[in-house]
Protein backbone atom coordinates (compact mmCIF):
# COMPACT_ATOMS: atom_id res chain seq x y z
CA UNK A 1 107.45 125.13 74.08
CA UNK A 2 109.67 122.24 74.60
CA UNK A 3 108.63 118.61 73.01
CA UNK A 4 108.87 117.42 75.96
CA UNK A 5 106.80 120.13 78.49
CA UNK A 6 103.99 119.34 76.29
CA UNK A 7 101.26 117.30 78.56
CA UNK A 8 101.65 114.27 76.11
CA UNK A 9 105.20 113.76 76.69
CA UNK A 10 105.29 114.87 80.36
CA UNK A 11 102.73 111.84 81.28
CA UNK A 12 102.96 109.94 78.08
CA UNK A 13 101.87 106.74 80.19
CA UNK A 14 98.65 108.56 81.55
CA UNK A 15 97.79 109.90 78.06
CA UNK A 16 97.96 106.36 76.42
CA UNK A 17 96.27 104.92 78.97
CA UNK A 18 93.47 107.30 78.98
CA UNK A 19 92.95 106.82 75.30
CA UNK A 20 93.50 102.69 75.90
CA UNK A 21 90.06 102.71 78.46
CA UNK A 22 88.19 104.48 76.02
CA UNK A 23 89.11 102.50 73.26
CA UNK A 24 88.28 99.54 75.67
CA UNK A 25 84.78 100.30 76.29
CA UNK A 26 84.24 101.33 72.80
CA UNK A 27 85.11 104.48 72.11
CA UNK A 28 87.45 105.15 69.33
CA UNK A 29 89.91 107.84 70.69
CA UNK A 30 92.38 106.31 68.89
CA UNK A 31 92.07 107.39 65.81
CA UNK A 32 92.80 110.90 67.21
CA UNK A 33 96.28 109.98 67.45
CA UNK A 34 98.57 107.77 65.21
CA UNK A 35 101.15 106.09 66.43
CA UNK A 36 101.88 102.53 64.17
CA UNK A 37 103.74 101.01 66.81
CA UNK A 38 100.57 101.09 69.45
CA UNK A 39 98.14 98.35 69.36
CA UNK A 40 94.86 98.19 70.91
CA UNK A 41 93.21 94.89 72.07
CA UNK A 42 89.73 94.18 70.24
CA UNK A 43 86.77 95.32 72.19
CA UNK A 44 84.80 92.61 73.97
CA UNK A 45 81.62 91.02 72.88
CA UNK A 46 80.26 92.01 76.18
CA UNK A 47 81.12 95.62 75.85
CA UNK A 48 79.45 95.80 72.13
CA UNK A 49 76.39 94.53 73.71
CA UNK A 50 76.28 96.92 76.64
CA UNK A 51 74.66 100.27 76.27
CA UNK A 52 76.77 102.81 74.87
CA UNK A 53 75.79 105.58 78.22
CA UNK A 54 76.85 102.04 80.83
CA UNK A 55 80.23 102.00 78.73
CA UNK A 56 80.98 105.40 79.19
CA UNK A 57 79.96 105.39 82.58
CA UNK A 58 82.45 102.60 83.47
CA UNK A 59 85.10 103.84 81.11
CA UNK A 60 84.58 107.51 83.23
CA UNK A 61 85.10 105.48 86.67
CA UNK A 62 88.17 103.62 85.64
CA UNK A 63 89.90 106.60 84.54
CA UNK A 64 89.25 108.05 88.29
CA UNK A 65 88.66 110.93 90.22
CA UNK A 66 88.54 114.07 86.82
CA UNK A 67 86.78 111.62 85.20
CA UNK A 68 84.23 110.70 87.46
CA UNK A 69 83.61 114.96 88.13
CA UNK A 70 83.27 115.15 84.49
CA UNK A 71 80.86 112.44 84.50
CA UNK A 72 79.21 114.11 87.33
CA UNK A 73 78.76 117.31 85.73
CA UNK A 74 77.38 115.96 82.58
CA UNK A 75 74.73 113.71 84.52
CA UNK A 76 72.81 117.28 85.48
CA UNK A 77 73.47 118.61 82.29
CA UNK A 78 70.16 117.08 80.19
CA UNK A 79 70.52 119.87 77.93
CA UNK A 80 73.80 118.24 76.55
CA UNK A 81 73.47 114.67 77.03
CA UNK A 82 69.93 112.56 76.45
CA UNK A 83 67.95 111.61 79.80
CA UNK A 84 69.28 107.98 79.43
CA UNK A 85 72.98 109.08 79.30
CA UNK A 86 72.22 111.50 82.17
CA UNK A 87 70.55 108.73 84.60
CA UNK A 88 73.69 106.51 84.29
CA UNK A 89 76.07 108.88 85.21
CA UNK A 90 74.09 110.34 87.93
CA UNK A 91 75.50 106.35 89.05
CA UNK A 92 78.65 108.50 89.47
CA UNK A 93 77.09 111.00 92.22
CA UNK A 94 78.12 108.70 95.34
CA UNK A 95 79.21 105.45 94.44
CA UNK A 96 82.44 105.23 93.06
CA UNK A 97 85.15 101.94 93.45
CA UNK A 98 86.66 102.84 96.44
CA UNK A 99 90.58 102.89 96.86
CA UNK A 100 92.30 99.91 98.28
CA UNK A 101 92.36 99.57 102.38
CA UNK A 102 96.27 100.01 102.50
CA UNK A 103 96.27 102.94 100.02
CA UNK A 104 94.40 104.97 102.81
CA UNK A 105 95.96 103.99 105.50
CA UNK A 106 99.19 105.22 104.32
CA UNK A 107 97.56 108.53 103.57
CA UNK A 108 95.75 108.66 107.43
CA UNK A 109 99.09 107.76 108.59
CA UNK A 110 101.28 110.33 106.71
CA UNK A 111 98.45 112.98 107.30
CA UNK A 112 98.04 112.07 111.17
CA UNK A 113 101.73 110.97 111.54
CA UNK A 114 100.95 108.12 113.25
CA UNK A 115 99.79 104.86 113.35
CA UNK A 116 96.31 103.94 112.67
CA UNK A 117 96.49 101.90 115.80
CA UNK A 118 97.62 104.09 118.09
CA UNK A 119 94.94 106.66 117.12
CA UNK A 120 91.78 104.87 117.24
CA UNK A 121 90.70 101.62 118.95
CA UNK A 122 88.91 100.88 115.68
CA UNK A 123 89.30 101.88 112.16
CA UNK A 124 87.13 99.82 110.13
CA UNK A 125 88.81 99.07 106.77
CA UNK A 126 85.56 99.16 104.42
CA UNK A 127 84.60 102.56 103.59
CA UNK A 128 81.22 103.44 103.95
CA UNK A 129 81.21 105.72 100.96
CA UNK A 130 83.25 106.02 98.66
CA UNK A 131 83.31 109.20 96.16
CA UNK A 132 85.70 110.66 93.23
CA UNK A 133 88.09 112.71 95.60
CA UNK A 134 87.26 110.95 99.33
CA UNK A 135 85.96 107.73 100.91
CA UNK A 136 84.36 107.85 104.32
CA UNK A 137 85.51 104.81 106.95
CA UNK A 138 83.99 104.38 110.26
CA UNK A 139 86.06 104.34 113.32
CA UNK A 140 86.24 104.60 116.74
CA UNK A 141 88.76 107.07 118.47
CA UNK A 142 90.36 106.30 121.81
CA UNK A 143 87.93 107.70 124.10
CA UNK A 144 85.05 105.71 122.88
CA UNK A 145 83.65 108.07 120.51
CA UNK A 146 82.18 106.73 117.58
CA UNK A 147 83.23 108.85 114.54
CA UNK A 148 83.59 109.19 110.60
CA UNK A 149 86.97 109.67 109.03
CA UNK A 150 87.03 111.13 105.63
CA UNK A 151 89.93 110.38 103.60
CA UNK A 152 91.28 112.21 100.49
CA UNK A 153 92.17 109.78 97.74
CA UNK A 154 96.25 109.64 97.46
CA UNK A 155 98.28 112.14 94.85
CA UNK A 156 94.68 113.55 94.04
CA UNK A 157 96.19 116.76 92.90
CA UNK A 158 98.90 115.23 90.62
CA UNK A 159 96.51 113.38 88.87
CA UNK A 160 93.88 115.74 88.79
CA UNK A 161 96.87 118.02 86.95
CA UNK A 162 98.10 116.00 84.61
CA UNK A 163 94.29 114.37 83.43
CA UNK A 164 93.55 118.21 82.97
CA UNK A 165 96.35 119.08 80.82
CA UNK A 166 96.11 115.86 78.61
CA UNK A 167 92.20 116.44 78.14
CA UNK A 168 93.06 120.10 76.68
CA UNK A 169 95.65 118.06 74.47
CA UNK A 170 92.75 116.03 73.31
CA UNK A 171 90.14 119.23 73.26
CA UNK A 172 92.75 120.40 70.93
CA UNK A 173 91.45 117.93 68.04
């Protein structure tokens, strides 16, 4: 294989900044790498004094939509993880940070090809859910009809790719 097919190098800014949030909520990944010339900030007082399960919740939501599934997984899985670890990821089950208003209009636009305004007489710009691959926006369509307008996160598959590739990377170790 070519240096440079390898995941690492083919999304070397997703891989550091994978192992950057973990290091920021206090876990250590890296020491599974070694590279002099990157430097870490120090962890926060208010991350030391937060539960380990909260940090790795929020670390799990940061990194997005692979690691929120992962997280979602693990939170029914109390053979692997203890019941406290478990209950704070089940946090992950419908309530994720939802993606900025103009990121999904773009994405009903492209998908719809046309403007959000000339398909609905209302589109209302906070979702009502928001989860790891969609968010859910109310709207009304032309005609009156009130309706619900799921929206699939942008370059979901790109990024659910290349986080799957780097995480066998990191398996690796």
């Amino acid at each position: 294989m070519l240096i440079f097919q390898h995941p690492m190098y083919r999304d070397f800014k997703r891989f550091r900044e994978i192992i950057r949030v973990f290091n920021k909520y206090g876990f250590a990944l890296h020491r599974l790498v070694f590279f002099e010339r990157w430097t870490f900030p120090p962890i926060s007082k208010q991350i030391l004094t937060n539960p380990p399960q909260l940090n790795l919740r929020m670390a799990l939501e940061e990194l997005g939509t692979t690691f929120i599934k992962i997280g979602q997984i693990l939170s029914t899985r109390i053979d692997l993880l203890s019941e406290d670890y478990c209950q704070e990821l089940k946090k992950l089950q419908d309530d994720t940070t939802p993606v900025p208003f103009e990121e999904i209009r773009e994405v009903v636009e492209l998908e719809l090809k046309a403007k959000i305004e000339e398909l609905f007489l209302e589109f209302d710009p906070t979702p009502i859910a928001s989860a790891s691959i969609a968010q859910v926006h109310q709207a009304v369509l032309k005609s009156g009809e009130k309706v619900a307008v799921k929206v699939q996160k942008p370059n979901i598959e790109k990024k659910v790719n290349a986080d799957l590739e780097i995480l066998t990377y990191i398996a690796g170790f």
